[in-house]
N, C-alpha and C. Protein backbone atom coordinates (compact mmCIF):
# COMPACT_ATOMS: atom_id res chain seq x y z
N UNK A 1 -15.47 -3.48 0.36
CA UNK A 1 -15.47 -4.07 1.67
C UNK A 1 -14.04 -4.05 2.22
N UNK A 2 -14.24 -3.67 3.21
CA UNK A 2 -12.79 -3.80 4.51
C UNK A 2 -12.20 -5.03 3.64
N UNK A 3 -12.25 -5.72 4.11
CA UNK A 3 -12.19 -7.43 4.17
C UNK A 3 -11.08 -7.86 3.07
N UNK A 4 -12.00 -7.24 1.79
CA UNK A 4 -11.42 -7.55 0.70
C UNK A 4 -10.21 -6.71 0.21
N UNK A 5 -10.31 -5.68 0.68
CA UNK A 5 -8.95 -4.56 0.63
C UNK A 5 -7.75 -5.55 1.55
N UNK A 6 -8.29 -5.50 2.62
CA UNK A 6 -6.87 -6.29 3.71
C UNK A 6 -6.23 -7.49 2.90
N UNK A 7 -7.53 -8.07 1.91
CA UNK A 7 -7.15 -9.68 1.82
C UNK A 7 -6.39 -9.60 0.29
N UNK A 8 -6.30 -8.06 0.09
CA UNK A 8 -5.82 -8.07 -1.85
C UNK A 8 -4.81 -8.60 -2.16
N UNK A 9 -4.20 -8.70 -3.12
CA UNK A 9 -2.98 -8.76 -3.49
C UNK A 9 -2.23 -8.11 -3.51
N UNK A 10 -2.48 -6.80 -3.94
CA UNK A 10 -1.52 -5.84 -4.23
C UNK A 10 -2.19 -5.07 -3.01
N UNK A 11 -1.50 -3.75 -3.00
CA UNK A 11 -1.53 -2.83 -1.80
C UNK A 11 -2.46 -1.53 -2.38
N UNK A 12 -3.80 -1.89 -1.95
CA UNK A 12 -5.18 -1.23 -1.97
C UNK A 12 -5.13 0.22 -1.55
N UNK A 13 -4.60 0.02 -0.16
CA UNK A 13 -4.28 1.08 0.61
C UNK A 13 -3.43 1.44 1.92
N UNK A 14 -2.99 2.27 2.43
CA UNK A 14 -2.00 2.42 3.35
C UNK A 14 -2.60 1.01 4.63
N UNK A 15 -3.78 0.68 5.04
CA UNK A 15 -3.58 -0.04 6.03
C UNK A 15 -3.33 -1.46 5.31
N UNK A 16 -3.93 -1.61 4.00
CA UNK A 16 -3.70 -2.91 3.40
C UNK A 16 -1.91 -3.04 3.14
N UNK A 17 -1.03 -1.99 2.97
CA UNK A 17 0.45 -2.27 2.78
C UNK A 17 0.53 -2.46 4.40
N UNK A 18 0.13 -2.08 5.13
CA UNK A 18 0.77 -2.32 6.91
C UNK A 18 0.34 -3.55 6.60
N UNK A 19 -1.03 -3.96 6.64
CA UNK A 19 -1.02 -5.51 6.90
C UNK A 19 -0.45 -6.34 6.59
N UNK A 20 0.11 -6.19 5.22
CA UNK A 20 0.68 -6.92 4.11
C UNK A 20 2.27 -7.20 4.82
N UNK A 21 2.79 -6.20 5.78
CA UNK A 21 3.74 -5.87 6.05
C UNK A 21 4.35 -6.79 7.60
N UNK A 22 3.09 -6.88 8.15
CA UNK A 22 3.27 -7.29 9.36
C UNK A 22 2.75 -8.97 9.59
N UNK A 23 1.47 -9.29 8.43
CA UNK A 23 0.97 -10.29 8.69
C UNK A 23 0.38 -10.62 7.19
N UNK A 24 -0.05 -11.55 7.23
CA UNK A 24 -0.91 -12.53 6.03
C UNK A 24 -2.32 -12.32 6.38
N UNK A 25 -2.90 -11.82 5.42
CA UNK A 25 -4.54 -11.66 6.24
C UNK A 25 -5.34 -12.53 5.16
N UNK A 26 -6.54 -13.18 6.02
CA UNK A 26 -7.27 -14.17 4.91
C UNK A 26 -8.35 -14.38 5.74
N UNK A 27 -9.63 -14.15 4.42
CA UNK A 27 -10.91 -14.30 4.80
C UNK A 27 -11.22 -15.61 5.79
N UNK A 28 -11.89 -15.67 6.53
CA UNK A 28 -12.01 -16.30 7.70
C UNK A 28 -13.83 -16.85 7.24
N UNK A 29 -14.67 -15.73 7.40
CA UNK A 29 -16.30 -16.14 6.47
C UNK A 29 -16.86 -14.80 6.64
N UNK A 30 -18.11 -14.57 6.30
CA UNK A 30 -18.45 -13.66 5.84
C UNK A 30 -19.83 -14.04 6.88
N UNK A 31 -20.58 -12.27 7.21
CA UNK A 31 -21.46 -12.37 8.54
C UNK A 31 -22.66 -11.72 7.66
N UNK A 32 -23.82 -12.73 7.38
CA UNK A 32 -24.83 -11.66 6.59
C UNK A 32 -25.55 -10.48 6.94
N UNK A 33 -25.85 -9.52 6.79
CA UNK A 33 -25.91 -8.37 7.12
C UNK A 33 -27.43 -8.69 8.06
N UNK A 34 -28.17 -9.90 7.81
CA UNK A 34 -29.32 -9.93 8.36
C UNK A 34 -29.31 -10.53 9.42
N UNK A 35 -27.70 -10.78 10.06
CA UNK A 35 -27.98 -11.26 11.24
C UNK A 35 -27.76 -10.15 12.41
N UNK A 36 -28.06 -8.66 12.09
CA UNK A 36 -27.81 -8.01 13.09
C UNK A 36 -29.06 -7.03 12.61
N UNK A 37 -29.55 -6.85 14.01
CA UNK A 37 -30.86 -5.45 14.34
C UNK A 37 -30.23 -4.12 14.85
N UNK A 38 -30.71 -3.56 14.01
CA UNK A 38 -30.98 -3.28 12.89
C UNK A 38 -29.95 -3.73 11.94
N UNK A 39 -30.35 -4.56 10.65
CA UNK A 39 -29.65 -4.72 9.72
C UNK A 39 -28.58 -3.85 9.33
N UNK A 40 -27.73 -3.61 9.06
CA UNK A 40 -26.34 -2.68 8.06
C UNK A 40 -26.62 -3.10 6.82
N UNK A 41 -26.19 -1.98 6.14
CA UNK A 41 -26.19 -2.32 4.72
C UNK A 41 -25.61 -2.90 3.75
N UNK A 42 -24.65 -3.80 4.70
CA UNK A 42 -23.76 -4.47 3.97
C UNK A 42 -23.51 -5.61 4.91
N UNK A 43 -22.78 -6.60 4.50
CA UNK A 43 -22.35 -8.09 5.04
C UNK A 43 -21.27 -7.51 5.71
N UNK A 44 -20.54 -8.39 7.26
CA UNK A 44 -19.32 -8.20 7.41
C UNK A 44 -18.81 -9.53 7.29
N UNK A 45 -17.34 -9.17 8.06
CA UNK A 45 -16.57 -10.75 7.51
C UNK A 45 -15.64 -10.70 8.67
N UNK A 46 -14.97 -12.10 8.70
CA UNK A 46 -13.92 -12.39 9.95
C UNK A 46 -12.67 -12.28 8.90
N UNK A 47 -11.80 -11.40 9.36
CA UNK A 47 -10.55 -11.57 8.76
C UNK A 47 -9.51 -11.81 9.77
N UNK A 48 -8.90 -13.38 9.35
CA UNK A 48 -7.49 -13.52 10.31
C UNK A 48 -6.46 -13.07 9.91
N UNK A 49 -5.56 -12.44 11.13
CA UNK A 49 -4.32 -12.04 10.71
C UNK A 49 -3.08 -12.79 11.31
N UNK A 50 -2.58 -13.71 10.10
CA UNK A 50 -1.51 -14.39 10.89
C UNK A 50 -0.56 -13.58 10.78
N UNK A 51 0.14 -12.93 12.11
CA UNK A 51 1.38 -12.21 12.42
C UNK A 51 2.55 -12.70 11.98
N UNK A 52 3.35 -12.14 11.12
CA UNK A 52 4.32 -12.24 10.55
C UNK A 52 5.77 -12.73 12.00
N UNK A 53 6.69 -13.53 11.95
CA UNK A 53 7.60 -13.38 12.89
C UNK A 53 8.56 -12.08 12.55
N UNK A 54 8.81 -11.46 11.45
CA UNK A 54 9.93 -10.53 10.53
C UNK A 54 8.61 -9.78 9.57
N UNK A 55 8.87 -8.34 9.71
CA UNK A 55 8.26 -7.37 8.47
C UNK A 55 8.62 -8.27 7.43
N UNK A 56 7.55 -8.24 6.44
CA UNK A 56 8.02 -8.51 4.91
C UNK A 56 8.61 -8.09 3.99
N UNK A 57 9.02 -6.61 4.37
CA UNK A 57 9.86 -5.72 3.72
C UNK A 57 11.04 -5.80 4.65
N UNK A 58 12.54 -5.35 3.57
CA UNK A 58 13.39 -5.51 4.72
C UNK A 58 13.70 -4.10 4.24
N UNK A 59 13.56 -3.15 5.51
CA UNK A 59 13.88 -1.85 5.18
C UNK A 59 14.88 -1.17 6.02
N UNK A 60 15.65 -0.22 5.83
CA UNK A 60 16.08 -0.40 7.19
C UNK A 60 15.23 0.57 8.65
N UNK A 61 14.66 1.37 7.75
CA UNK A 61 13.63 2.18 8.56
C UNK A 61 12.27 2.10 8.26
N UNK A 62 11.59 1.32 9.03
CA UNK A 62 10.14 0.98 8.65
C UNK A 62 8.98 2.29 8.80
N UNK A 63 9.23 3.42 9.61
CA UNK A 63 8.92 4.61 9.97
C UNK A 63 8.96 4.78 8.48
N UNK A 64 10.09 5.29 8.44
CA UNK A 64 10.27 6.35 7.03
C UNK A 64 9.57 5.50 5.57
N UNK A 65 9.57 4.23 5.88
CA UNK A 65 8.63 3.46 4.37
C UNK A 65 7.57 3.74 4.52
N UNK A 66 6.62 4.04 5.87
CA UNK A 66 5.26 3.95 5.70
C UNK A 66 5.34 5.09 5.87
N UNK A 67 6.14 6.19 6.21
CA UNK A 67 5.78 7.72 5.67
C UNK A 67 5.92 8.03 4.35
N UNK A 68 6.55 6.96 3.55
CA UNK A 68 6.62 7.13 1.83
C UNK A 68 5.06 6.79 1.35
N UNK A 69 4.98 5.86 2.14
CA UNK A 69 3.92 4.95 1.25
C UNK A 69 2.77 5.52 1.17
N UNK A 70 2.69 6.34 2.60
CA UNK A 70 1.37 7.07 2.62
C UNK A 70 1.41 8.41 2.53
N UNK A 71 2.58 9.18 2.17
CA UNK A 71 2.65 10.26 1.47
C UNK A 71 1.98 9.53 -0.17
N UNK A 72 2.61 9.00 -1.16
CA UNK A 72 1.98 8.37 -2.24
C UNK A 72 0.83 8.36 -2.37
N UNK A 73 0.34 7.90 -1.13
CA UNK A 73 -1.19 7.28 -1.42
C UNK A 73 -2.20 8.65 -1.25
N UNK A 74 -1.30 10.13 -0.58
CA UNK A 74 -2.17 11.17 -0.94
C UNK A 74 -2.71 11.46 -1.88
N UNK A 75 -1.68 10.99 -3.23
CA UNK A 75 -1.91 10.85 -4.45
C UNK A 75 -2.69 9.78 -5.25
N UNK A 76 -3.09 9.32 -4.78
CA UNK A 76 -3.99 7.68 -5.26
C UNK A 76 -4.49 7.82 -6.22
N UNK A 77 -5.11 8.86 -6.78
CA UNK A 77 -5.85 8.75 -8.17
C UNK A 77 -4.62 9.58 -9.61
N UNK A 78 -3.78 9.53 -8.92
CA UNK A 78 -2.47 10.31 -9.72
C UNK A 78 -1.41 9.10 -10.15
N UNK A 79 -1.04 9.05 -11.23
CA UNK A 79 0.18 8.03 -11.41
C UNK A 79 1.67 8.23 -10.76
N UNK A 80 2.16 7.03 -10.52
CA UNK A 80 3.41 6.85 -9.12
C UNK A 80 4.35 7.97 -9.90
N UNK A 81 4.74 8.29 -10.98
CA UNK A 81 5.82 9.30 -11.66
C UNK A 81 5.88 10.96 -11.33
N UNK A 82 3.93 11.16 -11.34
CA UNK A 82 3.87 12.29 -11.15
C UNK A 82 3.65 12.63 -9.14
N UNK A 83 3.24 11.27 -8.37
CA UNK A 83 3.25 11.60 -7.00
C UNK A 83 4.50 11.58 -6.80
N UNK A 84 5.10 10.45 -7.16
CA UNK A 84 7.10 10.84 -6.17
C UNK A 84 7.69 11.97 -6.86
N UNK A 85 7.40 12.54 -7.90
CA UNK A 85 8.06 13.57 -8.19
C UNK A 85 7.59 14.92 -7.36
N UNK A 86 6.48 15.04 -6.82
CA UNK A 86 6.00 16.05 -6.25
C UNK A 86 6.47 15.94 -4.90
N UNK A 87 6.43 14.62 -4.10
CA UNK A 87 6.73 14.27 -2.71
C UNK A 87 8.23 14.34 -2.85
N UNK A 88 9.37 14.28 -3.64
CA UNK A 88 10.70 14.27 -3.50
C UNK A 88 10.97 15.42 -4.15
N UNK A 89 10.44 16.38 -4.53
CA UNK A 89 10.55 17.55 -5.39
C UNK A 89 11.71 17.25 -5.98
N UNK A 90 11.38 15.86 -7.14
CA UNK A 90 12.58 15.91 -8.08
C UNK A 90 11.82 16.05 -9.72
N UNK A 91 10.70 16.50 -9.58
CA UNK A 91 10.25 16.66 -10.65
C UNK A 91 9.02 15.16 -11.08
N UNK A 92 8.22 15.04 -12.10
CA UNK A 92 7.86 13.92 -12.83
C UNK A 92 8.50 13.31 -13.15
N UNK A 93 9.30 13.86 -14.22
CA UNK A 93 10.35 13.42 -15.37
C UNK A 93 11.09 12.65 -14.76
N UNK A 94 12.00 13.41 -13.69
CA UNK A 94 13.06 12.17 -13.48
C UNK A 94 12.49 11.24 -12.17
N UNK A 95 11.41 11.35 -11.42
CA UNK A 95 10.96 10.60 -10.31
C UNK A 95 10.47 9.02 -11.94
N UNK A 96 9.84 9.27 -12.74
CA UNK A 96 9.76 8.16 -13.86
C UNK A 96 10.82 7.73 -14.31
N UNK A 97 11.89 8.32 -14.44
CA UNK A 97 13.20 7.37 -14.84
C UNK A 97 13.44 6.84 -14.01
N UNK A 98 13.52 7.03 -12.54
CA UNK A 98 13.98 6.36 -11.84
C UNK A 98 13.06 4.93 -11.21
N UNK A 99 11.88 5.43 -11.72
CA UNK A 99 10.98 4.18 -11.25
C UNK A 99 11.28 3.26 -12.79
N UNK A 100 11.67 3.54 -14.06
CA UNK A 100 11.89 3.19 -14.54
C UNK A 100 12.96 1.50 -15.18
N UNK A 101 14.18 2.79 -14.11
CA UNK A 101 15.22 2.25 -13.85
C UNK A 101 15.18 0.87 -13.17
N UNK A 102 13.93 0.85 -12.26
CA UNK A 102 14.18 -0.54 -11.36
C UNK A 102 12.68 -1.47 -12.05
N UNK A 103 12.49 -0.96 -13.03
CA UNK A 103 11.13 -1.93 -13.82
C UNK A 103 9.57 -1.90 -13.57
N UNK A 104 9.41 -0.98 -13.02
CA UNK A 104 8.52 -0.28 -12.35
C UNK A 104 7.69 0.74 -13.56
N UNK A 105 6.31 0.25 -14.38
CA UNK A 105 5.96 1.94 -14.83
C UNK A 105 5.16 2.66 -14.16
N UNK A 106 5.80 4.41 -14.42
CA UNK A 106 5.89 5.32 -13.94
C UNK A 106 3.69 5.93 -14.27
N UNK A 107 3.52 5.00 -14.70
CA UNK A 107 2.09 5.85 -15.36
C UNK A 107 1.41 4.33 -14.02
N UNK A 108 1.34 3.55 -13.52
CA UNK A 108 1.18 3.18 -12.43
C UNK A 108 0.24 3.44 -11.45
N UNK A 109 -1.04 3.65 -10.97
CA UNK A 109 -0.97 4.18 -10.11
C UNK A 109 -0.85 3.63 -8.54
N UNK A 110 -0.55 4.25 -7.39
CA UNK A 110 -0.05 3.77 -6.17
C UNK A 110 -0.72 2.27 -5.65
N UNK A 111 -2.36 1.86 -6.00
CA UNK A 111 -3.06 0.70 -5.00
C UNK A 111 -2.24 -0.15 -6.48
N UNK A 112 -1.72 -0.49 -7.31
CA UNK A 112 -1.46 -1.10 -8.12
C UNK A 112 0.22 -2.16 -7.65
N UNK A 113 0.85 -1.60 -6.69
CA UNK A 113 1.90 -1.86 -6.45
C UNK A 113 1.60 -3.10 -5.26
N UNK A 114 2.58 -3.97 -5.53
CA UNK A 114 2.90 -4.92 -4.11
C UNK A 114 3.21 -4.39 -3.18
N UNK A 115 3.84 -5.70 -2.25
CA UNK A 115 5.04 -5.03 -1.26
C UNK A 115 6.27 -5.08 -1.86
N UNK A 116 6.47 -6.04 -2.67
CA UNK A 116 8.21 -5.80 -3.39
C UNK A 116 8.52 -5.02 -4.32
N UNK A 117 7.32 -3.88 -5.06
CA UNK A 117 7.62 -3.00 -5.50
C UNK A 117 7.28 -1.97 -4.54
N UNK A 118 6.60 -2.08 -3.56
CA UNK A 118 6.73 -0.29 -2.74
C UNK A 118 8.04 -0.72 -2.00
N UNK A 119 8.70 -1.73 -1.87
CA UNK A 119 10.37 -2.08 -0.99
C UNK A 119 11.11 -1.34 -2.52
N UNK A 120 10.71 -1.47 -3.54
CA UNK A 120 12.01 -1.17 -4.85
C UNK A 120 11.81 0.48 -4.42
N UNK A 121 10.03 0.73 -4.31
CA UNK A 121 9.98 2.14 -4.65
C UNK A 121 10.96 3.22 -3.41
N UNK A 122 10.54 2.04 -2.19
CA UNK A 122 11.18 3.24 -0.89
C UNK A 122 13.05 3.23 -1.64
N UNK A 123 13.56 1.76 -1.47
CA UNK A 123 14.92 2.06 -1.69
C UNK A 123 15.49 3.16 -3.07
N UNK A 124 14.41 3.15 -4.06
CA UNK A 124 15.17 4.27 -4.98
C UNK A 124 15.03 5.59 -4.14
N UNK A 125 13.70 5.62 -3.68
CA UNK A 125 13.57 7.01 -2.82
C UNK A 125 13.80 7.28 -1.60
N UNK A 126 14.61 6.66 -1.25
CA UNK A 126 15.05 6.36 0.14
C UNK A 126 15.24 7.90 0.80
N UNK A 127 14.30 8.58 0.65
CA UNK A 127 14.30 9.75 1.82
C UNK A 127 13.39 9.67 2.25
N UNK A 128 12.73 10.70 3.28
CA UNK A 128 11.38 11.20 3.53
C UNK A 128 11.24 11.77 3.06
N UNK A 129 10.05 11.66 2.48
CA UNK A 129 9.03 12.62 2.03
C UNK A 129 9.19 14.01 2.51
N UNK A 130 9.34 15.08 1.58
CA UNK A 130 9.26 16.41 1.97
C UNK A 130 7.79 17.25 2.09
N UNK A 131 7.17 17.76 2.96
CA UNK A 131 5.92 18.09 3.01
C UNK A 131 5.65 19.65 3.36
């Protein structure tokens, strides 16, 4: 469910790190699927988003983090060592030392990360993504 991705903890997916980024999102209630004709096959839900006053990341280019983040997440079923090494063409090997380096493991994969480790991950990789 939508709902529950926005409301995760960790960063599910590229719109769940924006949200995470801009606002606090939290289940609000849940709409049973039988109150609409034709039924859907699933329940929906109210999710509020309290707007952040300041990103939660302090980056200095918020562009270039969410072009990291969602370059990564091309990779989603791949561990974070072997996607930044392909997206920074610095290899596996050393894209894992360096996630290493800041306490981060490299066998990881991307929905597994917060926001204060995709802030560790942009500043070690502080480029764009090469594509």
């Amino acid at each position: 469910m939508v709902a529950e991705r926005w409301t995760a903890a960790s960063g599910a997916s590229l719109a769940t790190v924006a949200v995470q980024v801009f606002a606090t999102a939290r289940l609000a209630f849940t709409i049973p699927a039988t109150t609409f004709m034709p039924p859907p096959r699933v329940d929906s839900a109210c999710v509020v988003l309290d707007v952040r006053e300041r990103p939660a990341v302090n980056v200095p280019d918020l562009d270039s983090f969410f072009r990291l983040v969602e370059a990564v997440f091309q990779f989603r079923r791949k561990q974070l060592g072997g996607a930044l090494g392909r997206i920074s063409r610095i290899g596996s090997t050393s894209a894992a030392t360096k996630l290493r380096d800041v306490g981060i493991d490299p066998e990881r994969r991307p929905q597994t990360l917060n926001l204060q480790e995709w802030e560790m991950v942009y500043r070690v990789f502080n480029a764009e993504p090469s594509r």
